[in-house]
Protein backbone atom coordinates (compact mmCIF):
# COMPACT_ATOMS: atom_id res chain seq x y z
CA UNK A 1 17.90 8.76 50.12
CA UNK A 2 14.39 8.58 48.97
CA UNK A 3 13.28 5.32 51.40
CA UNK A 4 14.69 7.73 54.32
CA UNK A 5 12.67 10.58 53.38
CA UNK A 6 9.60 7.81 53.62
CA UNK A 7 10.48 6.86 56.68
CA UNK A 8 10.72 9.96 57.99
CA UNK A 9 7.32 10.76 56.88
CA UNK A 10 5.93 7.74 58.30
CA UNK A 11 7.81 9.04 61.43
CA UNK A 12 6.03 12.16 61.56
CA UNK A 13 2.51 10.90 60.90
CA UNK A 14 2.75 8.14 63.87
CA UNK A 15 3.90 11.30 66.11
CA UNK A 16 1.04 13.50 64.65
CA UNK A 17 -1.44 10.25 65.49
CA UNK A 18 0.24 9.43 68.92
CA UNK A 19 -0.21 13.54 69.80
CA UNK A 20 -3.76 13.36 68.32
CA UNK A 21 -4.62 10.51 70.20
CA UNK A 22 -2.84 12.24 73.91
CA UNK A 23 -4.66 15.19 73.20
CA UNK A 24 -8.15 13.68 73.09
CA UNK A 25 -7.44 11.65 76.16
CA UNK A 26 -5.89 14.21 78.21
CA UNK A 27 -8.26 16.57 77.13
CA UNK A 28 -5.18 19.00 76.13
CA UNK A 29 -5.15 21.28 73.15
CA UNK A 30 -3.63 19.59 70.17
CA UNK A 31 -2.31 23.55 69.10
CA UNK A 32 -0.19 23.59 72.53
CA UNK A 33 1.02 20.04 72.01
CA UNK A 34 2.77 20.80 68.66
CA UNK A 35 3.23 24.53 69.84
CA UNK A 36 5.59 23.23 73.33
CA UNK A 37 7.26 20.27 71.46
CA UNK A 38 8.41 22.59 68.29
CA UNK A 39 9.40 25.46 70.67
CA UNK A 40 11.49 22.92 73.35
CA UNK A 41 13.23 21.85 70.33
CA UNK A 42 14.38 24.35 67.37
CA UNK A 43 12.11 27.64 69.03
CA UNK A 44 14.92 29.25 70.42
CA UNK A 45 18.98 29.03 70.02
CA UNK A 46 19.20 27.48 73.36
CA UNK A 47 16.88 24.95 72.44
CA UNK A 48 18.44 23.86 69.46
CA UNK A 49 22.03 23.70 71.03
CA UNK A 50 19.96 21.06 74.03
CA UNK A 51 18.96 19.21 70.93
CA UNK A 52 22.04 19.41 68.98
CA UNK A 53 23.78 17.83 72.75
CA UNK A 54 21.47 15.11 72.97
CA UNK A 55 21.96 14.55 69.12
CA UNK A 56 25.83 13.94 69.75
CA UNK A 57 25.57 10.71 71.95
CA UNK A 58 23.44 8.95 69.28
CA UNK A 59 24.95 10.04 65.92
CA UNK A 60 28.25 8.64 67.36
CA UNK A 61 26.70 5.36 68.63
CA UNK A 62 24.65 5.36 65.14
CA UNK A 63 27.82 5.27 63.69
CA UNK A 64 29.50 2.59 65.47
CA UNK A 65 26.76 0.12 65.24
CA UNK A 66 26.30 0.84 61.09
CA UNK A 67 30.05 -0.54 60.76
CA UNK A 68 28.66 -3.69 62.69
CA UNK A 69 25.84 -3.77 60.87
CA UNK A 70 27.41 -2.99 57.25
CA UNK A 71 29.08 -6.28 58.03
CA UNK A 72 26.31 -8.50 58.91
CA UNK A 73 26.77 -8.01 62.44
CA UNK A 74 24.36 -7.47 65.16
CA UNK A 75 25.62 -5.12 67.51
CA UNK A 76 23.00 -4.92 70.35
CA UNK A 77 25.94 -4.03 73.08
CA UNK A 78 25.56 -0.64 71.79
CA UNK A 79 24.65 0.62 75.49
CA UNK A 80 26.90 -1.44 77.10
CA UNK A 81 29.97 -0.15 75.40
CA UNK A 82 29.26 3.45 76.27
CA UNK A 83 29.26 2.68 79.70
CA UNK A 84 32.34 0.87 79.47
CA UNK A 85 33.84 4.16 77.41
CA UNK A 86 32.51 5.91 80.51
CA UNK A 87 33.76 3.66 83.01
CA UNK A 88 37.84 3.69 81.26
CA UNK A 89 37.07 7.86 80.75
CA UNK A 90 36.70 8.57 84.33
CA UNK A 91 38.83 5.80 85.66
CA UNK A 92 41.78 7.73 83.67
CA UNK A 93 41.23 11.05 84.33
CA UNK A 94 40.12 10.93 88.38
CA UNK A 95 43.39 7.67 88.98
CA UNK A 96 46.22 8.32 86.83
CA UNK A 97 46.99 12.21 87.47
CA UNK A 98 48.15 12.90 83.87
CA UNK A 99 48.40 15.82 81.99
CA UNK A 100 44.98 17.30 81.36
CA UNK A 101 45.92 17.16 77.68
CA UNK A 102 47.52 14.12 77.53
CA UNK A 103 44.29 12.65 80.20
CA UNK A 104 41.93 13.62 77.10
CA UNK A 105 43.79 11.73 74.35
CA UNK A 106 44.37 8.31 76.64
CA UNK A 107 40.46 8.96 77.63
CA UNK A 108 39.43 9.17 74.19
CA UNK A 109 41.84 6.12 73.11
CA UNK A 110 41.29 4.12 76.19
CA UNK A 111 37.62 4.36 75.29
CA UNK A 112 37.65 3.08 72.17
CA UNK A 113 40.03 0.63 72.77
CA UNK A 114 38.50 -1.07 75.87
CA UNK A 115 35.24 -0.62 74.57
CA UNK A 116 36.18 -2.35 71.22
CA UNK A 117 37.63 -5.32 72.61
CA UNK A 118 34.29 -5.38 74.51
CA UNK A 119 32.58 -5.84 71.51
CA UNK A 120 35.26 -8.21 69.49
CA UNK A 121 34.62 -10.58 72.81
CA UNK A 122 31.21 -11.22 71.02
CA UNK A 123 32.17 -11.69 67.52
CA UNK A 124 35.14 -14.18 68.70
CA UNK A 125 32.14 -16.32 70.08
CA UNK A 126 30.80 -15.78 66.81
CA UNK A 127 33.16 -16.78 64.79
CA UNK A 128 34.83 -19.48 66.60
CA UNK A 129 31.70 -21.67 68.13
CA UNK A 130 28.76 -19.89 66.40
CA UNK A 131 27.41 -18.13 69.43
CA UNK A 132 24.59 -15.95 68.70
CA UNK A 133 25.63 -12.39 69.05
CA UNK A 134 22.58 -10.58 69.58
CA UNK A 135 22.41 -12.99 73.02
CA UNK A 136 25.89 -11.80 73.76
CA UNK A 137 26.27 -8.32 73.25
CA UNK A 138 22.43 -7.69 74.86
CA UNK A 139 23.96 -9.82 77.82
CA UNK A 140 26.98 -7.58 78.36
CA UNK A 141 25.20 -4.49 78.46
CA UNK A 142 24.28 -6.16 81.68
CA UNK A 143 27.67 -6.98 82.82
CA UNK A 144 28.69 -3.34 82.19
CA UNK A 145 25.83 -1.53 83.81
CA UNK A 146 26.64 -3.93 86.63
CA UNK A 147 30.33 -3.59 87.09
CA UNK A 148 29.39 0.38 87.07
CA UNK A 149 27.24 0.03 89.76
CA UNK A 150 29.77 -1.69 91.28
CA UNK A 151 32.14 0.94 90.90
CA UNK A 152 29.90 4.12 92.15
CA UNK A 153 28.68 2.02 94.90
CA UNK A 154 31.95 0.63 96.40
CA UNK A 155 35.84 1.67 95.47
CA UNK A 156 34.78 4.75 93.40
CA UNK A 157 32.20 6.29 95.10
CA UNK A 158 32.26 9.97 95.97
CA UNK A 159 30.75 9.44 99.42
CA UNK A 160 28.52 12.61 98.77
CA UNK A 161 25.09 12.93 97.66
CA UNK A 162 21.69 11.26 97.47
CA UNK A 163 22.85 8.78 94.84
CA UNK A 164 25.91 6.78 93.87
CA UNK A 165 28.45 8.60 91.81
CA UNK A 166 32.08 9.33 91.57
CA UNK A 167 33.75 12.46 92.23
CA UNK A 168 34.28 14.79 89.28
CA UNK A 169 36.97 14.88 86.95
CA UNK A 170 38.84 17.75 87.39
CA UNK A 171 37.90 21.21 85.19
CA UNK A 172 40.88 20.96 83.39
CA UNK A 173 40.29 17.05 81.55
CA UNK A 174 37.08 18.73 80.35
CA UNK A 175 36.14 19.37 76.92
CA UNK A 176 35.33 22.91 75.83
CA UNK A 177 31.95 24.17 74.83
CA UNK A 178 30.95 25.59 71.34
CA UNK A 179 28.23 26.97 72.94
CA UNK A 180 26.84 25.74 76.28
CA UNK A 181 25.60 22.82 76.61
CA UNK A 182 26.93 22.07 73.66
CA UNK A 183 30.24 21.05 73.83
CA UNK A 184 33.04 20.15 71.36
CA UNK A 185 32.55 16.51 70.88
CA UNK A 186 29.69 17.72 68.45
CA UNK A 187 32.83 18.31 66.06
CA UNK A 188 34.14 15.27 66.91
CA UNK A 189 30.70 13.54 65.89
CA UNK A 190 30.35 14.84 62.73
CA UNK A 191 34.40 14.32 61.94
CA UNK A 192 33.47 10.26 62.80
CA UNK A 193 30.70 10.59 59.60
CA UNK A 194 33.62 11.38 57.68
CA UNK A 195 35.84 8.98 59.06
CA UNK A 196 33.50 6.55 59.16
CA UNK A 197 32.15 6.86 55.27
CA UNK A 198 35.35 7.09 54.07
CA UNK A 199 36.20 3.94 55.96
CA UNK A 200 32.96 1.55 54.16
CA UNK A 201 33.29 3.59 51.08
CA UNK A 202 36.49 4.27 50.06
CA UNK A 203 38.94 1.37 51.48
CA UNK A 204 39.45 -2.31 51.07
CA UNK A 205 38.55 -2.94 54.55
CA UNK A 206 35.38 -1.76 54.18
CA UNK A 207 34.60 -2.89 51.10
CA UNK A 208 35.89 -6.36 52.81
CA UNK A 209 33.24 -5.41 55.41
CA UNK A 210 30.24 -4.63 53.23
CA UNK A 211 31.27 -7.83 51.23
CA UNK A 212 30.56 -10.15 54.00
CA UNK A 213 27.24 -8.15 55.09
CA UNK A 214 25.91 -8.66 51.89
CA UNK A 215 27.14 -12.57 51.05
CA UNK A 216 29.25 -14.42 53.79
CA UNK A 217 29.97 -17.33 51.76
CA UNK A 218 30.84 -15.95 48.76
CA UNK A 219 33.09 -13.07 50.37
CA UNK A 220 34.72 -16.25 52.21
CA UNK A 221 35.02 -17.81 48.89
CA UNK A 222 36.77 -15.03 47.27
CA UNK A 223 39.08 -15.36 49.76
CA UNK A 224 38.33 -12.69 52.80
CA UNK A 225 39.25 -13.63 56.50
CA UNK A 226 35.66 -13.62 57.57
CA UNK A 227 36.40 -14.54 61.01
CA UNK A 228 38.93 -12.17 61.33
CA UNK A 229 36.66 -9.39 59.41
CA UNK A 230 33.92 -10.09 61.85
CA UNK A 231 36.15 -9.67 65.02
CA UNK A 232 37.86 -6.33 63.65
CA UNK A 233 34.34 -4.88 62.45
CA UNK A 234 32.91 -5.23 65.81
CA UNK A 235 36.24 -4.29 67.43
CA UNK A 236 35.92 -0.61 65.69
CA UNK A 237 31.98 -1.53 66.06
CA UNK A 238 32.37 -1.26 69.83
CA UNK A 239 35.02 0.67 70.09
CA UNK A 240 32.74 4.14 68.21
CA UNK A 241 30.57 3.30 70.89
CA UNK A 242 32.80 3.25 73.56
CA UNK A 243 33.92 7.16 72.64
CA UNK A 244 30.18 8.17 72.83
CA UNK A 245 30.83 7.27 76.60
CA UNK A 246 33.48 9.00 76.88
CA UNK A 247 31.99 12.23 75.18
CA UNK A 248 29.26 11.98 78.16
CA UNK A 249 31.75 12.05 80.97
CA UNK A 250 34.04 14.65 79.20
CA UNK A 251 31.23 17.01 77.97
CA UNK A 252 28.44 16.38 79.78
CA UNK A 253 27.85 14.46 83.14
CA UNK A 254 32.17 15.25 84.06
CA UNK A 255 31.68 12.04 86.39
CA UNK A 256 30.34 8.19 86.08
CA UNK A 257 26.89 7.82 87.84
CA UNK A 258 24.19 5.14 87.56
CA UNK A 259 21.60 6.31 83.74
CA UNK A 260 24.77 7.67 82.39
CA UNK A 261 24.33 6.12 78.81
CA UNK A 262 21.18 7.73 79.04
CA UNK A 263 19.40 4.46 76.57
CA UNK A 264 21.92 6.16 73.66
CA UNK A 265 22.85 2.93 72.60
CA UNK A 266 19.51 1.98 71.88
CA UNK A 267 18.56 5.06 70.70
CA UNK A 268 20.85 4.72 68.01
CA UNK A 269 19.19 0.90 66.68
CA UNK A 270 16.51 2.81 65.42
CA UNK A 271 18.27 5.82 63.74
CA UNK A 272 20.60 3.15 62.07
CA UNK A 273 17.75 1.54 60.90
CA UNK A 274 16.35 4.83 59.39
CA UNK A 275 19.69 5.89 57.99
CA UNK A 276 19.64 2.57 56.06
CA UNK A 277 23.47 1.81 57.85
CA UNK A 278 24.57 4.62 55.52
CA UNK A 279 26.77 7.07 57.72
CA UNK A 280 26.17 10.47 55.44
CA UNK A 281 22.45 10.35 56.58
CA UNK A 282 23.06 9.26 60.44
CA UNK A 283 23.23 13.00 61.10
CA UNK A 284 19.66 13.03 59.71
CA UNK A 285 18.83 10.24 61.34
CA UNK A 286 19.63 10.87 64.86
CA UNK A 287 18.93 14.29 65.11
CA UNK A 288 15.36 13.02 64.09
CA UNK A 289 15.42 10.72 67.40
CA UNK A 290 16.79 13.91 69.32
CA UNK A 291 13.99 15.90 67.86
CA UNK A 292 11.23 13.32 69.34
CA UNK A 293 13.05 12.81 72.84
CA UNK A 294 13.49 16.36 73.44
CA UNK A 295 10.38 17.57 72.43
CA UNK A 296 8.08 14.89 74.14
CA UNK A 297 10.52 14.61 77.47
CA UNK A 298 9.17 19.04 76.95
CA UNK A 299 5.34 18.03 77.34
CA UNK A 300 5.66 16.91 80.82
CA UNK A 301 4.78 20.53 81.48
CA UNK A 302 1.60 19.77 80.17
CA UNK A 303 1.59 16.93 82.85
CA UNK A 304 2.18 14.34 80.07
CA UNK A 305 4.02 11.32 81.72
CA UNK A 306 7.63 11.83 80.49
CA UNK A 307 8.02 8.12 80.12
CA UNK A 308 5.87 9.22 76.72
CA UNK A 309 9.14 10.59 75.06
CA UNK A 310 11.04 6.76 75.85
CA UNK A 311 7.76 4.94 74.41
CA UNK A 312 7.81 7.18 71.43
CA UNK A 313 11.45 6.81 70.06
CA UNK A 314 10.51 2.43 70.95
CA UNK A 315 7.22 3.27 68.65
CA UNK A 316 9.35 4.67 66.03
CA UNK A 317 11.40 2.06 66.27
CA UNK A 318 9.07 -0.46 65.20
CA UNK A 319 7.78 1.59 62.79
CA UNK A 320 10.94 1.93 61.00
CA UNK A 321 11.73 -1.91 62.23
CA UNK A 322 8.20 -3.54 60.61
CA UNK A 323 9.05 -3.02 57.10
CA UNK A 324 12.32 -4.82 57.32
CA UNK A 325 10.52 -7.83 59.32
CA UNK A 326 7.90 -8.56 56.95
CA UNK A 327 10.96 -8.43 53.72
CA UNK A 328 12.44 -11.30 56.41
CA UNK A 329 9.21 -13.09 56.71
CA UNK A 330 9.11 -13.65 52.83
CA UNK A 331 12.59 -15.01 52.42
CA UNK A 332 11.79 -17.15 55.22
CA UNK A 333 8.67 -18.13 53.17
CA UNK A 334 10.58 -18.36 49.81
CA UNK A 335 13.36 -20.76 51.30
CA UNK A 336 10.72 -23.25 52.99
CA UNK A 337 9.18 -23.13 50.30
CA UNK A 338 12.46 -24.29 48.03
CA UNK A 339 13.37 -26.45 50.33
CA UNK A 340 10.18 -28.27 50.14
């Protein structure tokens, strides 16, 4: 708890700088800076519902890729399996004329089931030849974003508008709002933190799982499947991920259209890095990256680029990222050095 407090205050003095630093080159009053990105964000209820939607996307993603990374697994698909949530989501509700009821559940369970066998594919590789996994699941956020183009611009597409999309689900498959534009799969969110602590913390599987992150070879020793373990913690890995997709379509966008994971699933590398993989501060976490998207995407009314708010949750990012590379670099060090 304490090293994510530090980070957050490390957090807040690189935004103070980077703020600082656009106010004396933009010539723009530091005061109205600070003033539009605090009001844009918590000033006002419907600001802090907007920030409380975009949390939802990353906390859930946050989650999935902890369980990944709790094992020793690096998840970069992150992105890639919301789409493919997305993809399944809207496939299921526009095609299969269900039940709006019963089109929510298979949505939701489609999701996470094609989106977790989307991630498994990598830790197979993994565990069977070796393959890198970082190379794999960064690859097939690729193959998904393509295979959704695909889809809006051929055999789904609405055939109305300036830009690809499909048609929208109909009102009925949608999920209900607390308060708009925040919609229910906010509860849903913060029931996965539950879920999902309860899973590392309080069962043999994920004390299996948080056995292998921390020693491989000696959790294979003591007898755990590690091959197996790897492909079933990226399976429910991928397959959190994949309902963060579906969340979008059901909540938010109600069809698939090209920028519909939004960067989410990268989004949610940092805040797992600054919730130190522990799912009771991911909340935390990724309502801090909310916070800074929200309020710098705000300053373009200031004439700020908005690229500004992407560049400034990839600052934090290696802010929270250089601490961890430099405790790498020194057991890198310390085993040349034995080995020598």
């Amino acid at each position: 708890m304490r090293s994510a407090f530090y980070i957050t205050g490390i957090i807040a003095l690189t935004v103070s700088t980077i703020f600082l630093l656009t106010s004396l080159s933009l010539g723009i009053d530091l005061v109205e800076i600070f003033a539009l990105f605090i009001g844009s964000t918590v000033g006002s209820l419907d600001s802090i519902l907007q920030t409380l939607a975009r949390t939802t996307p990353i906390l859930i993603s946050t989650l999935g890729l902890l369980v990944a990374f709790k094992g020793g697994i690096w998840n970069i698909g992150g992105e890639g399996q919301i789409v493919v949530g997305a993809i399944v989501t809207v496939g299921t509700c526009l095609f299969l004329g269900l039940p709006p009821p019963l089109a929510i559940v298979l949505s939701l369970a489609g999701s996470f089931l094609a989106s977790g066998i989307y991630g498994a594919f990598a830790a197979f590789l993994k565990a069977r030849w070796d393959v890198n996994e970082v190379v794999i699941t960064m690859m097939q956020n690729f193959v998904a974003f393509a295979i959704l183009q695909y889809l809006i611009d051929g055999p789904w597409n609405w055939g109305v508008g300036l830009y690809p999309r499909t048609a929208m689900i109909p009102p009925e498959t949608r999920l209900p709002f607390i308060m708009s534009p925040l919609n229910s799969m906010f509860l849903v969110a913060l029931a996965l933190v539950a879920a999902t602590y309860i899973l590392l913390n309080r069962t043999v599987l994920g004390y299996e799982i948080r056995a292998m992150g921390a020693n491989k070879m000696a959790a294979f020793t003591n007898g755990i499947d590690t091959e197996r373990l790897s492909v079933l913690s990226m399976l429910l890995s991928g397959g959190i991920c994949g309902l963060a997709g579906s969340g979008l379509v059901l909540g938010t966008f109600f069809r698939a259209q090209a920028g519909i994971s939004g960067n989410y699933g990268f989004y949610a590398l940092a805040s797992a890095f600054i919730a130190g993989n522990r799912a009771l501060l991911a909340p935390l976490s990724s309502l801090l990256i909310a916070l800074i998207y929200e309020g710098t995407l705000s300053l373009t009314a200031l004439g700020i680029p908005h690229r500004l708010s992407e560049a400034m949750v990839g600052i934090v990012f290696l802010v929270v990222l250089l601490p961890k590379a430099a405790g790498w670099l020194q057991e890198v060090k310390e085993g040349d050095a034995a080995d020598n």
